[in-house]
N, C-alpha and C. Protein backbone atom coordinates (compact mmCIF):
# COMPACT_ATOMS: atom_id res chain seq x y z
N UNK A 1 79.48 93.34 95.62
CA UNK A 1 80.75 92.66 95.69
C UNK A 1 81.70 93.54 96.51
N UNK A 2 82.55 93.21 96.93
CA UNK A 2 83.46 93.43 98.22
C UNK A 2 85.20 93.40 97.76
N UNK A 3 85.44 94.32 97.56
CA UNK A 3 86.76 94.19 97.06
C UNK A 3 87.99 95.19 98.37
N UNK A 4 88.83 94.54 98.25
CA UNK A 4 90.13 94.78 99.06
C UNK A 4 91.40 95.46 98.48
N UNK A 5 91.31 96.86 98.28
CA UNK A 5 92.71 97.66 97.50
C UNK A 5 93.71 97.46 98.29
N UNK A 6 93.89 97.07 98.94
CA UNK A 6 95.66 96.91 99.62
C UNK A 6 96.48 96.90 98.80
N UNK A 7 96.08 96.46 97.67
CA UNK A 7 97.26 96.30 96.49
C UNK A 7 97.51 97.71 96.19
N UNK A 8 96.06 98.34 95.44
CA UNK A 8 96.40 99.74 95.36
C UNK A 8 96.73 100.57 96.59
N UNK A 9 96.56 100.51 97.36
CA UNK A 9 97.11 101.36 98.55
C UNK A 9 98.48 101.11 99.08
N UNK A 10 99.22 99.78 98.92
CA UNK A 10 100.51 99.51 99.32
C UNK A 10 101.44 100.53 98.23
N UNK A 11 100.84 100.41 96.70
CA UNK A 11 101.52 101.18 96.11
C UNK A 11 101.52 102.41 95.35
N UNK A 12 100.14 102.90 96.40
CA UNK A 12 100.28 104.47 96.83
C UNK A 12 101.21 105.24 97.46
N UNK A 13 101.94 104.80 98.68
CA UNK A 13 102.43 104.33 99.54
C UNK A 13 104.41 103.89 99.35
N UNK A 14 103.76 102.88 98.11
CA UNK A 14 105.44 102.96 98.07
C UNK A 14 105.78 101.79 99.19
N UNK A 15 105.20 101.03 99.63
CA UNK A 15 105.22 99.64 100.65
C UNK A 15 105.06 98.55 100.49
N UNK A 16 105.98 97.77 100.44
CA UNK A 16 105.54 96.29 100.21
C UNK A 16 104.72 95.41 101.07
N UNK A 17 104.16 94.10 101.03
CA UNK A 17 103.84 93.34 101.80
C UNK A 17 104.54 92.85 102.99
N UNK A 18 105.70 93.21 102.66
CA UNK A 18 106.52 92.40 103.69
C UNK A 18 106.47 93.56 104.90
N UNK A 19 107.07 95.29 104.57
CA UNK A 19 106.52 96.32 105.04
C UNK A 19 105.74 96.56 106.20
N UNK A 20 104.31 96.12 105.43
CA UNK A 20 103.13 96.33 105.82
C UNK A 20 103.35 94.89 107.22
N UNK A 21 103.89 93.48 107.06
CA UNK A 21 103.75 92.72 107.49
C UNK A 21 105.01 92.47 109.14
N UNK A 22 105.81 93.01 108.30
CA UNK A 22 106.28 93.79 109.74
C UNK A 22 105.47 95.00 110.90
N UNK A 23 105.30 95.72 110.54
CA UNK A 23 104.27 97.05 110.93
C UNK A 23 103.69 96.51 111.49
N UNK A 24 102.52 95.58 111.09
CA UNK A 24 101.53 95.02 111.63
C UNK A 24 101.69 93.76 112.72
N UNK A 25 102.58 93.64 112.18
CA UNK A 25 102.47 91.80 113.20
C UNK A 25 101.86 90.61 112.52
N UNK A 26 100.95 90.98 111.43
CA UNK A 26 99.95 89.63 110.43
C UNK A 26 101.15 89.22 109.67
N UNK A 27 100.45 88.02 109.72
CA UNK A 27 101.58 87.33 108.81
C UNK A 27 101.75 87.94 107.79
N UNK A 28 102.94 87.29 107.01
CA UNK A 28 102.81 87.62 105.17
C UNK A 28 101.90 86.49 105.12
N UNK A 29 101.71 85.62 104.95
CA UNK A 29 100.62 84.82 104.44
C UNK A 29 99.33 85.78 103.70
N UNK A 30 98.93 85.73 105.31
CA UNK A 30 97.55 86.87 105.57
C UNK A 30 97.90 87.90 104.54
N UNK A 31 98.52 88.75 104.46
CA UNK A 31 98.72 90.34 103.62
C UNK A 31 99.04 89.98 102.42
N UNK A 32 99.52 88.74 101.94
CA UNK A 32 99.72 88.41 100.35
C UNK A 32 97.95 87.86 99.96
N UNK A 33 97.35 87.34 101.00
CA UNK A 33 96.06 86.87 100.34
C UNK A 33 94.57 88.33 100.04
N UNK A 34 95.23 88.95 101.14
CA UNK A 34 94.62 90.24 100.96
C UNK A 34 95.09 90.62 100.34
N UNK A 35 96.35 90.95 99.60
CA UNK A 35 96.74 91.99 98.39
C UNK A 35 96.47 91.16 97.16
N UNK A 36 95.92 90.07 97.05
CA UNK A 36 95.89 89.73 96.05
C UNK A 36 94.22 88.89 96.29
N UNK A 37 93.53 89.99 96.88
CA UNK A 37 92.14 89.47 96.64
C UNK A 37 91.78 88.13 96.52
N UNK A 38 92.54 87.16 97.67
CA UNK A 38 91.77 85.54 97.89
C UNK A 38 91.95 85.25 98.83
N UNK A 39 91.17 86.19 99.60
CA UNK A 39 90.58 85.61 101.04
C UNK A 39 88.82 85.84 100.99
N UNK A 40 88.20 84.90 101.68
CA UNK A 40 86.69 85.47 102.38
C UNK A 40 86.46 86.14 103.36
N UNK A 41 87.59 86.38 104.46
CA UNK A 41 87.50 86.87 105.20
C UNK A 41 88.72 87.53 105.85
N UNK A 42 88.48 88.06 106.75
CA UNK A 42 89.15 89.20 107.43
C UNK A 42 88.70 89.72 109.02
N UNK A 43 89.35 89.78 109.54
CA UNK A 43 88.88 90.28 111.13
C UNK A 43 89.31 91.67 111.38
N UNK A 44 88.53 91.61 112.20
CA UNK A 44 88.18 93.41 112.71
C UNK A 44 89.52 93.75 113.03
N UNK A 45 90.23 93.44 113.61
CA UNK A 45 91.68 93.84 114.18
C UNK A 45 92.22 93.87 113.36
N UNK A 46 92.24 92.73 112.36
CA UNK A 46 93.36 93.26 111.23
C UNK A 46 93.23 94.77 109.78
N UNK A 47 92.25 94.78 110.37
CA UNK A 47 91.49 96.00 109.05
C UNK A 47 92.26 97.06 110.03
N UNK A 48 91.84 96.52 111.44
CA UNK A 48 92.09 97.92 112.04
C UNK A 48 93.91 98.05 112.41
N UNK A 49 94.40 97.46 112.24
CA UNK A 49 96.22 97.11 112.21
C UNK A 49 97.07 98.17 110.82
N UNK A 50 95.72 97.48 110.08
CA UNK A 50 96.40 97.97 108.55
C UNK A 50 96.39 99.49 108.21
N UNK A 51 94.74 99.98 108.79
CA UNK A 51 94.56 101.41 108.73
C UNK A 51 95.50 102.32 109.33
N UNK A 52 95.83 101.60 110.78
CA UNK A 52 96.68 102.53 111.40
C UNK A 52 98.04 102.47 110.96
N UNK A 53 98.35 101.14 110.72
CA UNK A 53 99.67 101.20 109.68
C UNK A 53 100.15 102.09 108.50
N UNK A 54 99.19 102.00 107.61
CA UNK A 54 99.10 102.89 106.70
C UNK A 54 98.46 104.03 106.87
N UNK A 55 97.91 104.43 107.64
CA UNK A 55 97.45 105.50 108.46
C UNK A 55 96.40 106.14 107.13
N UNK A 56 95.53 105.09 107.09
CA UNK A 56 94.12 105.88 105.84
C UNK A 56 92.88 104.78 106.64
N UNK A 57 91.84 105.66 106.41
CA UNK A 57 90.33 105.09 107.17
C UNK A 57 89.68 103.48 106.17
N UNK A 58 89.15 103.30 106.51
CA UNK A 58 88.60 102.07 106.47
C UNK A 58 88.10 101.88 104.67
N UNK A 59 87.41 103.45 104.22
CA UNK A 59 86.89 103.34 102.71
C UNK A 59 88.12 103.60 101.94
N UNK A 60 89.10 103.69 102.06
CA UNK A 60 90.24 103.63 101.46
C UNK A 60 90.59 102.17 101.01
N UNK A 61 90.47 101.25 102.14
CA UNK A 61 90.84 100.00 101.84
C UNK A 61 89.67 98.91 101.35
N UNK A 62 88.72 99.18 101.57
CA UNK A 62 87.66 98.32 101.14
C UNK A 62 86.92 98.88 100.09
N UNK A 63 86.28 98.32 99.22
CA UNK A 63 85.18 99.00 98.36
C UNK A 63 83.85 97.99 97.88
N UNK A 64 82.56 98.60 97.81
CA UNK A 64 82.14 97.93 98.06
C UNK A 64 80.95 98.27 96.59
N UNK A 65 80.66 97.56 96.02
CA UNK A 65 79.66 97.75 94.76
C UNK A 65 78.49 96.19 94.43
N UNK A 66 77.47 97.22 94.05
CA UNK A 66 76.55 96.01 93.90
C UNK A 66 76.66 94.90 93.54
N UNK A 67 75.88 94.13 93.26
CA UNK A 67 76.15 92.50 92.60
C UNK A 67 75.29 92.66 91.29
N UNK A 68 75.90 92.41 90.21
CA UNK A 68 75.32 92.26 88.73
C UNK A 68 74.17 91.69 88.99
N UNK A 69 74.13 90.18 89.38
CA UNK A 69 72.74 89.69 90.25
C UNK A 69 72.69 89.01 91.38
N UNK A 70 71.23 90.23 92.08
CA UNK A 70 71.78 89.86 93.70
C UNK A 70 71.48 88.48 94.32
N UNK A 71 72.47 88.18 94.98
CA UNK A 71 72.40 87.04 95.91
C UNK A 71 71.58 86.67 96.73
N UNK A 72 71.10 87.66 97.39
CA UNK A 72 69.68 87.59 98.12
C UNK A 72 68.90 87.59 96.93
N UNK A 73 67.84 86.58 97.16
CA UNK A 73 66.46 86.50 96.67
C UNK A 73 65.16 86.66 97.32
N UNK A 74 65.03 86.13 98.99
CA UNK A 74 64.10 86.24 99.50
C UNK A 74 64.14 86.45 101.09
N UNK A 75 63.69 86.98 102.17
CA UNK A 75 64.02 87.69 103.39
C UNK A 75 64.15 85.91 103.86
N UNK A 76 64.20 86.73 104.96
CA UNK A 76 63.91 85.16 106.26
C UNK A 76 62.34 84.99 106.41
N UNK A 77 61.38 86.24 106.32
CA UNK A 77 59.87 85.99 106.42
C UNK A 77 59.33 85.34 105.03
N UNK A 78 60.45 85.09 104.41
CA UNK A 78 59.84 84.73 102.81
C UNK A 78 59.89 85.34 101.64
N UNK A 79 59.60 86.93 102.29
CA UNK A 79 59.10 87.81 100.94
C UNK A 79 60.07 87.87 100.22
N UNK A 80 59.97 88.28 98.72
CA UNK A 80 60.89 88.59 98.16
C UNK A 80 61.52 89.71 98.43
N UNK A 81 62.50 89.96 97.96
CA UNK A 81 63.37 91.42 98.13
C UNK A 81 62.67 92.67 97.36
N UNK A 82 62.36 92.29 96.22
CA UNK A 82 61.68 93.50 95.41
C UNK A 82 60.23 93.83 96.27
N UNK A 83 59.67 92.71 97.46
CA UNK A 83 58.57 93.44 98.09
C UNK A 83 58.55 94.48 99.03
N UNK A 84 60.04 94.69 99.59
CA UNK A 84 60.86 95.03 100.60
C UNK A 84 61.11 96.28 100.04
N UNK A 85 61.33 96.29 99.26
CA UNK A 85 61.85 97.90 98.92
C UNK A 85 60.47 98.64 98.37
């Protein structure tokens, strides 16, 4: 699973959304759905807007931990995943 601290990092920081949304140029829209973890996605530029904004590297803002149960079940050749490893 894939999680997005902006929340915790804005208020490391001491910065609001709005802040951050000036700095950057992204909307508030965009930076309220990322600080509050409901988006699917995200583009390369804006990860990279935010880092330099807040001036911290990329594992600062993202984190990333297994899946209780994984989503993948089977490759594209078929096999299962547990044959793979």
């Amino acid at each position: 699973m894939i999680r997005i601290m902006l929340s915790r990092k804005l208020g490391e920081l001491r910065l609001t959304q709005a802040d951050l949304s000036r700095k950057t140029g992204i909307r508030a829209n965009t930076i309220n759905e990322l600080y509050h973890e409901m988006t699917d996605r995200v583009s390369l530029e804006q990860l990279d807007l935010i880092c330099e904004a807040l001036g911290c590297s990329l594992d600062e803002l993202v984190d990333w931990t297994p899946n209780p149960v994984p989503l993948i079940s089977k490759t594209r050749t078929g096999n299962s995943k547990k044959d793979i490893v």
